[in-house]
PDB file of N, CA and C in Angstrom:
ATOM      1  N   UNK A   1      35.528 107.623  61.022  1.00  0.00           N
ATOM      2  CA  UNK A   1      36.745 107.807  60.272  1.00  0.00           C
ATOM      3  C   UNK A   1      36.518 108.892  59.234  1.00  0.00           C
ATOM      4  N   UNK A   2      36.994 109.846  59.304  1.00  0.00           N
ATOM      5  CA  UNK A   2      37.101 110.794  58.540  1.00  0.00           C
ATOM      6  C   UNK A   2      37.924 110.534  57.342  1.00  0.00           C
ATOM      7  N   UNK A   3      37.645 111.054  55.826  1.00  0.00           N
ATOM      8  CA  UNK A   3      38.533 110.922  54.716  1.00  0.00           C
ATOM      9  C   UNK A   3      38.148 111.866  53.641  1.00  0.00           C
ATOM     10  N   UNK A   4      39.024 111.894  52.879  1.00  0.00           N
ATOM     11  CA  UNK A   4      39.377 113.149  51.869  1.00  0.00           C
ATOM     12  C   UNK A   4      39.144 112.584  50.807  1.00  0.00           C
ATOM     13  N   UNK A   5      38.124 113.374  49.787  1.00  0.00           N
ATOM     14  CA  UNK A   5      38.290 112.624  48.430  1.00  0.00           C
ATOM     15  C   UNK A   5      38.626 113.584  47.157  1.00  0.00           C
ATOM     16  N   UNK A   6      39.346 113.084  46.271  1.00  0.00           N
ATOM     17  CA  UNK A   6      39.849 113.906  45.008  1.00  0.00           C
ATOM     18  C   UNK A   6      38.670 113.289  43.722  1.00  0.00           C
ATOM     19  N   UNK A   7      38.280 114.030  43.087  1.00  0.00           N
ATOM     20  CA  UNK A   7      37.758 113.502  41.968  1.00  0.00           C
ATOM     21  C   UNK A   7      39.099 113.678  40.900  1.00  0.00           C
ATOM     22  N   UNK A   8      38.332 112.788  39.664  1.00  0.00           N
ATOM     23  CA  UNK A   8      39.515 112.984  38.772  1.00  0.00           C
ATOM     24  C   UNK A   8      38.023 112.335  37.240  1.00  0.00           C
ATOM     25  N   UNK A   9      38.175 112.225  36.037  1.00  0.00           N
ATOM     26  CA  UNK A   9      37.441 112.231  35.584  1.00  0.00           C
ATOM     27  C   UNK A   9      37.403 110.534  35.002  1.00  0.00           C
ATOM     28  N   UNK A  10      38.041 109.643  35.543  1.00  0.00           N
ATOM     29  CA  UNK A  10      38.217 108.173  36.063  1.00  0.00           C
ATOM     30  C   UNK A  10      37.256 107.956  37.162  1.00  0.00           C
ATOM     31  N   UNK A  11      37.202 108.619  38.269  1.00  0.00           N
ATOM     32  CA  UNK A  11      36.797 108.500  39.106  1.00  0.00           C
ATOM     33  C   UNK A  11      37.454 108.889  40.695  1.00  0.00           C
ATOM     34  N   UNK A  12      37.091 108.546  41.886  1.00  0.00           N
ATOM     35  CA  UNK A  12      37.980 109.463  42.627  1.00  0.00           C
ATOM     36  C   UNK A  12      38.635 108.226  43.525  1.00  0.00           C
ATOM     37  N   UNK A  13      39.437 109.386  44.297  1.00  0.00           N
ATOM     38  CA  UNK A  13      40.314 108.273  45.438  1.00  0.00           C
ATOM     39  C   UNK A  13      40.073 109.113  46.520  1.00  0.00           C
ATOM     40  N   UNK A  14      39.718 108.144  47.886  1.00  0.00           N
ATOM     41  CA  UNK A  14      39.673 108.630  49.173  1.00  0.00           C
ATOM     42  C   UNK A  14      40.619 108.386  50.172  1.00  0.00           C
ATOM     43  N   UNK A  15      41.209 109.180  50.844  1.00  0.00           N
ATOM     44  CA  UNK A  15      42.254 108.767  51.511  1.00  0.00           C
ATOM     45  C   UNK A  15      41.978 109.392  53.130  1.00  0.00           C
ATOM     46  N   UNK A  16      42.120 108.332  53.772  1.00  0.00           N
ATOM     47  CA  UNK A  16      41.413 108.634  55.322  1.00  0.00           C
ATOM     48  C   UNK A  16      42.880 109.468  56.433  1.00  0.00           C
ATOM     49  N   UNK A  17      42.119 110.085  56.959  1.00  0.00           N
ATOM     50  CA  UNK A  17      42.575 110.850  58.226  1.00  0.00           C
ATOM     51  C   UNK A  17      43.932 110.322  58.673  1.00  0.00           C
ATOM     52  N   UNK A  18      43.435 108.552  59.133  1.00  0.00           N
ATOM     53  CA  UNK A  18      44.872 107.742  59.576  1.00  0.00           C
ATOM     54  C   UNK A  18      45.160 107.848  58.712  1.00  0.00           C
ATOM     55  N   UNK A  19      45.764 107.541  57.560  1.00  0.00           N
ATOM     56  CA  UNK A  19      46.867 107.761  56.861  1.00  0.00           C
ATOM     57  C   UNK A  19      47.750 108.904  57.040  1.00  0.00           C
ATOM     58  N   UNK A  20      47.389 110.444  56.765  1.00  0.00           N
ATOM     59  CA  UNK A  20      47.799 111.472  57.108  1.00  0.00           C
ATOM     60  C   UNK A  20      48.589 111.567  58.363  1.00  0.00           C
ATOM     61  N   UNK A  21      47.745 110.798  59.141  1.00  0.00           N
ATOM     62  CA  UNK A  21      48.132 110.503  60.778  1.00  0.00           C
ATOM     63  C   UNK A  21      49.322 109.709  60.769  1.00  0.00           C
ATOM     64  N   UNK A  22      49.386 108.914  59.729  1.00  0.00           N
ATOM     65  CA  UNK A  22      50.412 107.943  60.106  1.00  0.00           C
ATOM     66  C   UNK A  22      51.715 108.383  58.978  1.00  0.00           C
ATOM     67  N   UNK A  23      51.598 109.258  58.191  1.00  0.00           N
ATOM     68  CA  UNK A  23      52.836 110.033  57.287  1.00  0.00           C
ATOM     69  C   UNK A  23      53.594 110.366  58.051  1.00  0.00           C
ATOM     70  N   UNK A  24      52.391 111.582  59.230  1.00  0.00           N
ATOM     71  CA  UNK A  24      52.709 112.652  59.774  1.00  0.00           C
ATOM     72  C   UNK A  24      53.610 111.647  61.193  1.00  0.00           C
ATOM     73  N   UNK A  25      53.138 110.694  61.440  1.00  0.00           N
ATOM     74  CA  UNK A  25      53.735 109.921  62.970  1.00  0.00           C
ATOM     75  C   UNK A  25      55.288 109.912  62.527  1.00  0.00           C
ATOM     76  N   UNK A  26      55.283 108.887  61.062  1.00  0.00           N
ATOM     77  CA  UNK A  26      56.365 108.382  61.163  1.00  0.00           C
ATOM     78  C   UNK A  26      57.510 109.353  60.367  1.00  0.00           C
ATOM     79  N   UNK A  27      56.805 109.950  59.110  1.00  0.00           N
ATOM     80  CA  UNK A  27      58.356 110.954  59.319  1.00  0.00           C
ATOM     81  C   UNK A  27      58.977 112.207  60.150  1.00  0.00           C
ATOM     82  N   UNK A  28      57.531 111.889  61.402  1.00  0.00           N
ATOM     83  CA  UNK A  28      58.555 112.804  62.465  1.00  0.00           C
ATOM     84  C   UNK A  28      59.710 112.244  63.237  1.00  0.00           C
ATOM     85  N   UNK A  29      59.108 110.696  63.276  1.00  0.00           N
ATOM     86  CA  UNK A  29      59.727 109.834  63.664  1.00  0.00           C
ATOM     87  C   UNK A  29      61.497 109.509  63.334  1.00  0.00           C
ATOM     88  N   UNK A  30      61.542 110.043  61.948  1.00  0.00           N
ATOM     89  CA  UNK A  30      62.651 109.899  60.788  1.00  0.00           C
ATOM     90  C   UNK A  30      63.631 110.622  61.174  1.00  0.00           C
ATOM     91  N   UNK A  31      63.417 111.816  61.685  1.00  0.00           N
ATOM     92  CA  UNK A  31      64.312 113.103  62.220  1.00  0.00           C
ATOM     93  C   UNK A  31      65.131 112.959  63.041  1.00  0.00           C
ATOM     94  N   UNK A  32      66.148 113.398  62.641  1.00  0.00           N
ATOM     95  CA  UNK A  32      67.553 112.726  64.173  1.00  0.00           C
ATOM     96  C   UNK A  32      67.169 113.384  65.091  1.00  0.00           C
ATOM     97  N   UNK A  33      66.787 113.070  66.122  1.00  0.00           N
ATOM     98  CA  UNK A  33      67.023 114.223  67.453  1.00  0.00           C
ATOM     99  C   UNK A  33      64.980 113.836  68.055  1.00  0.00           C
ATOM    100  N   UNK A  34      64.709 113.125  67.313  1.00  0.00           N
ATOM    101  CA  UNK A  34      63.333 113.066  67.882  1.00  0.00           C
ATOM    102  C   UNK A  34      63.570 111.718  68.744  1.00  0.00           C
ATOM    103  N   UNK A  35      63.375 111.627  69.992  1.00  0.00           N
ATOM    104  CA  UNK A  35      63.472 110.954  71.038  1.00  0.00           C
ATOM    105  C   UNK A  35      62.076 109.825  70.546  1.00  0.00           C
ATOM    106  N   UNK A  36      61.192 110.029  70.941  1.00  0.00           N
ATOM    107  CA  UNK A  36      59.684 109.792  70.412  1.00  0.00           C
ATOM    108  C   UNK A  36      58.537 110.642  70.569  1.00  0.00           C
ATOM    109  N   UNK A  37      57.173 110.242  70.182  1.00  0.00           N
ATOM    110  CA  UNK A  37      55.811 110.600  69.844  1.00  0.00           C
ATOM    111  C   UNK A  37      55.648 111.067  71.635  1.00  0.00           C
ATOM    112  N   UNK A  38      54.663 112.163  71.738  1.00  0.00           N
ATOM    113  CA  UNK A  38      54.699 112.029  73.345  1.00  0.00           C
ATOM    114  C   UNK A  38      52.794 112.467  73.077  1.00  0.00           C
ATOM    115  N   UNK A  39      52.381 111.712  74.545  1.00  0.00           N
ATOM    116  CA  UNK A  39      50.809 111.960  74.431  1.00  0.00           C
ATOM    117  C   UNK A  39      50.541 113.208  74.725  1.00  0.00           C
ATOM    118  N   UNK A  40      49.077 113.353  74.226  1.00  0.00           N
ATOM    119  CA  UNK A  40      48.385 114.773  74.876  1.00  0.00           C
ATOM    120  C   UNK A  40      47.097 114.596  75.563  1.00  0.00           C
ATOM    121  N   UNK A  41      46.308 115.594  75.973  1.00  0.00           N
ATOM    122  CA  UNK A  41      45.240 115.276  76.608  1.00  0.00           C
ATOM    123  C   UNK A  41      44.120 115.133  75.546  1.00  0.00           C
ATOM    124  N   UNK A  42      43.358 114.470  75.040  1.00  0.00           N
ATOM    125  CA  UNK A  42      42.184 114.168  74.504  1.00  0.00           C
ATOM    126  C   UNK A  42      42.816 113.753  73.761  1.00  0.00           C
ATOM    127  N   UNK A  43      43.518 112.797  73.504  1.00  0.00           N
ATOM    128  CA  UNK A  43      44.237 112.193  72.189  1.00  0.00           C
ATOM    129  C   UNK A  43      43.780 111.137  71.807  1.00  0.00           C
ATOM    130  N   UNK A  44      43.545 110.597  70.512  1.00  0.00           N
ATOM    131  CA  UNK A  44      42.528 109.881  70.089  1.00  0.00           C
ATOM    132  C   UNK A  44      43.621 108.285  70.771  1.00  0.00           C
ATOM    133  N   UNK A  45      44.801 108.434  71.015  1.00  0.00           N
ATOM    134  CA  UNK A  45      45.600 107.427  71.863  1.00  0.00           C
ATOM    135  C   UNK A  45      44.950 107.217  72.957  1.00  0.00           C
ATOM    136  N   UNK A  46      44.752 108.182  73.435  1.00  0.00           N
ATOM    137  CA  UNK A  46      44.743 107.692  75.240  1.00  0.00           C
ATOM    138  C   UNK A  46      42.954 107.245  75.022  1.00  0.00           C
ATOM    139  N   UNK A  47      42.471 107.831  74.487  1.00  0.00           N
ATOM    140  CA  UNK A  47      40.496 107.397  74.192  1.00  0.00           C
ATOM    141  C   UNK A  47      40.864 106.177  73.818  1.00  0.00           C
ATOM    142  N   UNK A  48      41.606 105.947  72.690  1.00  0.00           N
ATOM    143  CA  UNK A  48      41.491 103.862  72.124  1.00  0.00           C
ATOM    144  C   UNK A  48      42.700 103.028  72.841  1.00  0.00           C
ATOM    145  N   UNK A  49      43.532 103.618  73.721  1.00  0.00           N
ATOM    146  CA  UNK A  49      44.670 103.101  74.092  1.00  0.00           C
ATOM    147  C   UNK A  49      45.523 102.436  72.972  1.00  0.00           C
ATOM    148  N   UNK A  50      46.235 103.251  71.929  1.00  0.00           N
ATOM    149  CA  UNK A  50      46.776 102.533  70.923  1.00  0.00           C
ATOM    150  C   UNK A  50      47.980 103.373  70.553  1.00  0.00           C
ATOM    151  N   UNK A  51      49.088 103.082  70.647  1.00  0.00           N
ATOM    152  CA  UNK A  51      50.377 103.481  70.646  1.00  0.00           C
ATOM    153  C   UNK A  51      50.318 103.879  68.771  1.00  0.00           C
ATOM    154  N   UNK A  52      49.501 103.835  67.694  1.00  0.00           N
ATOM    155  CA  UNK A  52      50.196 104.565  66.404  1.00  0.00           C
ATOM    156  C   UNK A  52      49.143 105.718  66.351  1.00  0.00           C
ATOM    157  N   UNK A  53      48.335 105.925  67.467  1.00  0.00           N
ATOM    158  CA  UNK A  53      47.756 107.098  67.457  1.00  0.00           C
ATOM    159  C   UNK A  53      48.387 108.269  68.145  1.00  0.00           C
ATOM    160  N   UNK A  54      49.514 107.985  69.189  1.00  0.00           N
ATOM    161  CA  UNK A  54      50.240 108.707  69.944  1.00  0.00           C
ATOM    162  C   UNK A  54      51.118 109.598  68.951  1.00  0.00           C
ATOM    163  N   UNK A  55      51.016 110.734  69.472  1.00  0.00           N
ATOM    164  CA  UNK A  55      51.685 112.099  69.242  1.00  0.00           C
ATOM    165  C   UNK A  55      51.554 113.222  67.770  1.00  0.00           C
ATOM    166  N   UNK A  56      50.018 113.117  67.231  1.00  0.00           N
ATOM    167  CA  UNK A  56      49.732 113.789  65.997  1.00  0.00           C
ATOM    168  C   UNK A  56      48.529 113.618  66.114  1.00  0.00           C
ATOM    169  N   UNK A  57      48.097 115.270  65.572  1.00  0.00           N
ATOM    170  CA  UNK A  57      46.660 115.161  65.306  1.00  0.00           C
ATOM    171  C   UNK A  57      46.288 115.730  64.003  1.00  0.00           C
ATOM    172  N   UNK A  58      45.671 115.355  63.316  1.00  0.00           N
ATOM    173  CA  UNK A  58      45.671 115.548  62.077  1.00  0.00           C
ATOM    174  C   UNK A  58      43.835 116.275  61.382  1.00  0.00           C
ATOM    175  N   UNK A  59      44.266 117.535  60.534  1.00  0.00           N
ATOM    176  CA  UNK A  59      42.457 118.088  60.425  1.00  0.00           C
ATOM    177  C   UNK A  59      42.698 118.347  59.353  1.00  0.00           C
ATOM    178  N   UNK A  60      41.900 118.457  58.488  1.00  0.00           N
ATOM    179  CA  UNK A  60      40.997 119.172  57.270  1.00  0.00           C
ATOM    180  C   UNK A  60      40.353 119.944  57.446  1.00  0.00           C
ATOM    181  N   UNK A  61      40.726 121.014  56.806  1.00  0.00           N
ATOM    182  CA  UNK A  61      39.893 122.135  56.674  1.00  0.00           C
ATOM    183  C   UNK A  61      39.418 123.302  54.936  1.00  0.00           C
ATOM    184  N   UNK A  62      38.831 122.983  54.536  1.00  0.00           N
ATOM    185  CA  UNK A  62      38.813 123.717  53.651  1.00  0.00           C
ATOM    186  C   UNK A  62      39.489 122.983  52.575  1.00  0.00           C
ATOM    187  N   UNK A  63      40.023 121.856  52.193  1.00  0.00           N
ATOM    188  CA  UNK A  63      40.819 121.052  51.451  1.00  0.00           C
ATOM    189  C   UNK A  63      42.417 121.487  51.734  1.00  0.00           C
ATOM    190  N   UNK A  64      42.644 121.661  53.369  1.00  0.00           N
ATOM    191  CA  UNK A  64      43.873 121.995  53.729  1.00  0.00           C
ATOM    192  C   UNK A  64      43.835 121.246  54.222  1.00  0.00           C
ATOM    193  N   UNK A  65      45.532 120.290  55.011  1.00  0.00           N
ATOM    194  CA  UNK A  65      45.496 119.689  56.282  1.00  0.00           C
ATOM    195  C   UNK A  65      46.169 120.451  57.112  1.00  0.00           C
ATOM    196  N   UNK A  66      45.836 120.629  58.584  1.00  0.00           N
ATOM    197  CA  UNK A  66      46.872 120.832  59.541  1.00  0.00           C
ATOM    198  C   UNK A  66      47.093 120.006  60.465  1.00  0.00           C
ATOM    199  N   UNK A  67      48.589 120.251  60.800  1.00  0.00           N
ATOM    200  CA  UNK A  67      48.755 119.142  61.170  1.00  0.00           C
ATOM    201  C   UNK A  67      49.560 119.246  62.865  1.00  0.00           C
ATOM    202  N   UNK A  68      49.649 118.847  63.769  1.00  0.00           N
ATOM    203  CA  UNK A  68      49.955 119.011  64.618  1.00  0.00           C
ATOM    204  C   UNK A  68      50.732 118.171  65.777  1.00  0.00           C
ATOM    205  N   UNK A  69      51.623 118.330  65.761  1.00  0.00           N
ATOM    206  CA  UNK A  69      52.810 117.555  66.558  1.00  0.00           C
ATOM    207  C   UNK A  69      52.962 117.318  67.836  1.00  0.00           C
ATOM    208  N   UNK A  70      52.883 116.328  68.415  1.00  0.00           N
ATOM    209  CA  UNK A  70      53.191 116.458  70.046  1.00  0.00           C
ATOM    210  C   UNK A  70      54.818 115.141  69.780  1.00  0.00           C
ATOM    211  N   UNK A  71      56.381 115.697  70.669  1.00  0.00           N
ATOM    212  CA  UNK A  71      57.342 115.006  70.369  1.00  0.00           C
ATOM    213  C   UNK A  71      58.029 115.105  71.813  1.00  0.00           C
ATOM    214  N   UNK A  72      58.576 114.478  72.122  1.00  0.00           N
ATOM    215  CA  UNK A  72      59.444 114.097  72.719  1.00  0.00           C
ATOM    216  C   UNK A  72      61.146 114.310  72.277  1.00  0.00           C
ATOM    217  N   UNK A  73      61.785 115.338  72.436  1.00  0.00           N
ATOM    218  CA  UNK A  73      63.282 115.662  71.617  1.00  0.00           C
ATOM    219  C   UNK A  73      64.603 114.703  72.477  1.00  0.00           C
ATOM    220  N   UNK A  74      65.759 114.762  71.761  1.00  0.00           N
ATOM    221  CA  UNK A  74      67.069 114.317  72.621  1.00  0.00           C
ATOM    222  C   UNK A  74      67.924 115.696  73.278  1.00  0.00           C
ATOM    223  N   UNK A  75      68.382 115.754  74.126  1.00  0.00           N
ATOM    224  CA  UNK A  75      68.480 116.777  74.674  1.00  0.00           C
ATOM    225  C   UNK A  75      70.170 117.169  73.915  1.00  0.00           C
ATOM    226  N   UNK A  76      70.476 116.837  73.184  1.00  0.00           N
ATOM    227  CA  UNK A  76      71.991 117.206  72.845  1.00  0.00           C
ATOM    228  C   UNK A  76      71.956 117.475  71.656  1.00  0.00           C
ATOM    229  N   UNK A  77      70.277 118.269  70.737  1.00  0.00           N
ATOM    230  CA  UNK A  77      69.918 118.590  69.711  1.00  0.00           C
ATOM    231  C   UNK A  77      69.505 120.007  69.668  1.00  0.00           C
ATOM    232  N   UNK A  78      69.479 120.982  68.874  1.00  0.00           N
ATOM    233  CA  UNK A  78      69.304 122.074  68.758  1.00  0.00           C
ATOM    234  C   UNK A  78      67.496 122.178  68.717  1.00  0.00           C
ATOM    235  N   UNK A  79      66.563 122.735  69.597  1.00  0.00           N
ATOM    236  CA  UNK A  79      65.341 121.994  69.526  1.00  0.00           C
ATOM    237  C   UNK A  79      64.796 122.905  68.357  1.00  0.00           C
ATOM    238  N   UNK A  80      64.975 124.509  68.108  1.00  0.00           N
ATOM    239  CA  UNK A  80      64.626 124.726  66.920  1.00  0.00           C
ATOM    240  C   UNK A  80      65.004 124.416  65.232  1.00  0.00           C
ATOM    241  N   UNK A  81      66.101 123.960  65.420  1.00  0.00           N
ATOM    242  CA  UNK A  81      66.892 123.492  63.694  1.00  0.00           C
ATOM    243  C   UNK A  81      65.636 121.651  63.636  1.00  0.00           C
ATOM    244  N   UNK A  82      65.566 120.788  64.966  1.00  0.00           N
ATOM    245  CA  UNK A  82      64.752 120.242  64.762  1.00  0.00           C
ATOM    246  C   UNK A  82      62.913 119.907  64.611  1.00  0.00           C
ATOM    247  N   UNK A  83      62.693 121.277  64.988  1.00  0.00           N
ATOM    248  CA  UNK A  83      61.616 121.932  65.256  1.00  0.00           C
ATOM    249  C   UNK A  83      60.863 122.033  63.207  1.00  0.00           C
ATOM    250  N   UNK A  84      62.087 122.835  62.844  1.00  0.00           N
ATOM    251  CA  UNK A  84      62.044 123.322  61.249  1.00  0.00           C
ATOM    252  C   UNK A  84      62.463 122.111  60.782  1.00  0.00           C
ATOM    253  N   UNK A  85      63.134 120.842  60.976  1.00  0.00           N
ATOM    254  CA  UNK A  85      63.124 119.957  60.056  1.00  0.00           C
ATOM    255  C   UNK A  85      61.516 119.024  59.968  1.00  0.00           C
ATOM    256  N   UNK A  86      61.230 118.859  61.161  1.00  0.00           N
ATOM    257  CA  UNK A  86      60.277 118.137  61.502  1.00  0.00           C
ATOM    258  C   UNK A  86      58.907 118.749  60.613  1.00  0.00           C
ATOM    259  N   UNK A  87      58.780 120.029  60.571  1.00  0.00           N
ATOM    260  CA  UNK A  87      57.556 120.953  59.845  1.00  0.00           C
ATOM    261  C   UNK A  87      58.294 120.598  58.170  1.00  0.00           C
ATOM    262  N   UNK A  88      59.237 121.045  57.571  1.00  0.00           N
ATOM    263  CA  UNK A  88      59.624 120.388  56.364  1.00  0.00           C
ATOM    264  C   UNK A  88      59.407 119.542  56.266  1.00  0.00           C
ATOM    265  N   UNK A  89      59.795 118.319  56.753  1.00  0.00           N
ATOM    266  CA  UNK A  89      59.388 116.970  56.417  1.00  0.00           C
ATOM    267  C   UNK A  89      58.009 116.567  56.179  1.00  0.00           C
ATOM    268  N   UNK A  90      57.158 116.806  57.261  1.00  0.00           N
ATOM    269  CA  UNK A  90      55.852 116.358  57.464  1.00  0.00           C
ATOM    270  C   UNK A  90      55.075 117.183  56.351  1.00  0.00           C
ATOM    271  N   UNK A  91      55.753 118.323  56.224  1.00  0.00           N
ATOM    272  CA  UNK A  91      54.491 119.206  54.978  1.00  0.00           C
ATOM    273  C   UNK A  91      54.838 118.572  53.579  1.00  0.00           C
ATOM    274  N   UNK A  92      56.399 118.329  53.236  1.00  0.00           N
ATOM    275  CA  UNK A  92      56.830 117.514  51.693  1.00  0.00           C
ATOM    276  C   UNK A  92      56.098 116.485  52.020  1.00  0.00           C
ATOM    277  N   UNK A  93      56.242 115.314  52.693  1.00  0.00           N
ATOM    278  CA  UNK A  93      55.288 114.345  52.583  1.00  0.00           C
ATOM    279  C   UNK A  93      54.222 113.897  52.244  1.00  0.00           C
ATOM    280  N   UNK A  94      53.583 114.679  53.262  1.00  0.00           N
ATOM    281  CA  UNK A  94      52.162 114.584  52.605  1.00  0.00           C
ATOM    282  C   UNK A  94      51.740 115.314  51.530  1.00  0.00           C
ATOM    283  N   UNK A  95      52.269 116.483  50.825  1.00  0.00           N
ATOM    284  CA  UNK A  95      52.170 116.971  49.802  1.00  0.00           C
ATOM    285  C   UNK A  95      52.596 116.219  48.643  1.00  0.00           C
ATOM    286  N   UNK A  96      54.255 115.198  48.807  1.00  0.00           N
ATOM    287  CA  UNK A  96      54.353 114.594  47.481  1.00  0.00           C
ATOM    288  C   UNK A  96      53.298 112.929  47.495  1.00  0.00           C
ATOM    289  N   UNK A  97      53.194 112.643  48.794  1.00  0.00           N
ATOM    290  CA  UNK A  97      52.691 111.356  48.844  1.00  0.00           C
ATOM    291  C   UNK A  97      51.176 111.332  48.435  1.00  0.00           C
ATOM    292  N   UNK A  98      50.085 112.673  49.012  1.00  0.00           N
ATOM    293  CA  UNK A  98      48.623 112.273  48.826  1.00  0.00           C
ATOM    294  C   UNK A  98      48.188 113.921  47.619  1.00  0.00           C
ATOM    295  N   UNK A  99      49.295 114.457  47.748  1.00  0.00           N
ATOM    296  CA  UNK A  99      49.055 115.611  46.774  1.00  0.00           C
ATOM    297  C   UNK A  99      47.763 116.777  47.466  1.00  0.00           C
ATOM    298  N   UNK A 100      47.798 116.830  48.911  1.00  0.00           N
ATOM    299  CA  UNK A 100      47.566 118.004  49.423  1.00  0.00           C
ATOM    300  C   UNK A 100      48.034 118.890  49.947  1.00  0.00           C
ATOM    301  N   UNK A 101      47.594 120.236  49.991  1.00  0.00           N
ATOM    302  CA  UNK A 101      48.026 121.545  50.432  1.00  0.00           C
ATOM    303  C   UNK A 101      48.235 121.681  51.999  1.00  0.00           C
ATOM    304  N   UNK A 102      49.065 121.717  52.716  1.00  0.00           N
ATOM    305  CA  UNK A 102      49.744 121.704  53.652  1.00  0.00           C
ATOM    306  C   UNK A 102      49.273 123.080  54.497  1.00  0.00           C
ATOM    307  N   UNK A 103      48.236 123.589  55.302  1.00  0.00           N
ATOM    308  CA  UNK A 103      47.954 124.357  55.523  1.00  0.00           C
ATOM    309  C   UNK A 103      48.683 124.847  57.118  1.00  0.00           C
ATOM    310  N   UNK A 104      49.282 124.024  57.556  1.00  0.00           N
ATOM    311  CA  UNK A 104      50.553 124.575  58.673  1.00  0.00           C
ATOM    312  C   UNK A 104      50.757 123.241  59.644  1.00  0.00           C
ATOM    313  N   UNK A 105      52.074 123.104  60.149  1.00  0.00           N
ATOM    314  CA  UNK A 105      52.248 122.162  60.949  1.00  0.00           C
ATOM    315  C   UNK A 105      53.552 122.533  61.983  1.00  0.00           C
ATOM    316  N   UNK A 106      52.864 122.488  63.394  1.00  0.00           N
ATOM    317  CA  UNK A 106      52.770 122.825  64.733  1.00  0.00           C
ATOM    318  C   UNK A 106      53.739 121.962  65.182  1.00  0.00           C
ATOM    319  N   UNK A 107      54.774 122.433  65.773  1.00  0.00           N
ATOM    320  CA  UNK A 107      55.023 121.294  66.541  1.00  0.00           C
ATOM    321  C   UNK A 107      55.191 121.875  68.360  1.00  0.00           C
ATOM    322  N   UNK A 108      54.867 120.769  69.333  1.00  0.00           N
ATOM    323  CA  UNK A 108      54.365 120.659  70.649  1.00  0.00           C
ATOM    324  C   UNK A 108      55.685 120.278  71.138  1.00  0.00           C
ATOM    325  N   UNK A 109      56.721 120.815  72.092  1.00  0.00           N
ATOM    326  CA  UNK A 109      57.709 119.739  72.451  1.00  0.00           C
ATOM    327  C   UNK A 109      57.376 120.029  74.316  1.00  0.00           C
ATOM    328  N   UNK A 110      57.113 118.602  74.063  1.00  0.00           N
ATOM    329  CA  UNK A 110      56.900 117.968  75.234  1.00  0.00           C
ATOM    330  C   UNK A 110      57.168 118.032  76.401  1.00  0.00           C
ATOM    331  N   UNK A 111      58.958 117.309  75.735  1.00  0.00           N
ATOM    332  CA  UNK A 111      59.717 116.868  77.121  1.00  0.00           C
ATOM    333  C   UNK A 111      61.280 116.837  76.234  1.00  0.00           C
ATOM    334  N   UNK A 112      62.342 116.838  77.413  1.00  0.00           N
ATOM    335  CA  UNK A 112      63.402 116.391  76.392  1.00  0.00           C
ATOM    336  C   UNK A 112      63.920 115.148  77.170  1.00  0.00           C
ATOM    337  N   UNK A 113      64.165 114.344  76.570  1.00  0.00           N
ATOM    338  CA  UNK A 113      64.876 113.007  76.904  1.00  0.00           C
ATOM    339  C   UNK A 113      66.526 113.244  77.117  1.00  0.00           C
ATOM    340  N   UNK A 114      66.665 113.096  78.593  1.00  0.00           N
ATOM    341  CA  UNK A 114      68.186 113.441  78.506  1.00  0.00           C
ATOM    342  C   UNK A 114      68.924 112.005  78.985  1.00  0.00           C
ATOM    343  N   UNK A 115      68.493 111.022  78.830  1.00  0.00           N
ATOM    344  CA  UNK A 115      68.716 109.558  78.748  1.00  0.00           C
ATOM    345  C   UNK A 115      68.911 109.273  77.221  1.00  0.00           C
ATOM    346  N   UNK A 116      68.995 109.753  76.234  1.00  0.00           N
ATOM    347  CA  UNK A 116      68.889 109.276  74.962  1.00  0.00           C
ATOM    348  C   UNK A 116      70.675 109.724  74.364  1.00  0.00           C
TER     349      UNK A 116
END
């Protein structure tokens, strides 16, 4: 498990990978027009078989995160206006929630769901 730590002169706080992972899952999740999470190949999902690991991968680099999207869209949505909400969202988030620098976030579209 990978995690990030801030000092502060209290002492510090560490905040792990899943978390980031799971900001990044669910307020893509939040976005009208996102069908759902869709897998990829080497995804830490399909290695543990666990559905809140599906569709984000999440790195540190340099005290940046990037962050990276795999989605599933509704097909009666504009896929770039949801493309740019989905990268807004996920970068405010984790910027107001763990107070890091947002170093770019990708998004992968999948598939489009034309059942939705």
């Amino acid at each position: 498990m990978d995690s990030i730590a801030t000092e502060k002169d209290v002492g510090k706080t560490t905040v792990s990978t899943e978390v980031l992972h799971k900001i990044a899952r669910l307020t893509t999740l939040s976005v009208q027009g996102v069908s759902r999470m869709a897998s990829f190949r080497g995804s830490l999902e399909q290695l543990l078989g666990k559905e809140e690991y599906k569709g984000a991968k999440v790195q540190i680099v340099e005290n940046q995160v990037f962050v990276e999207i795999y989605v599933v869209l509704m097909s009666n949505y504009n896929v770039r206006e949801i493309s740019r909400e989905i990268q807004s969202r996920v970068s405010r988030a984790i910027s107001e929630m763990i107070g890091m620098e947002v170093g770019g976030v990708d998004i992968h579209i999948m598939d489009i769901d034309f059942n939705a």
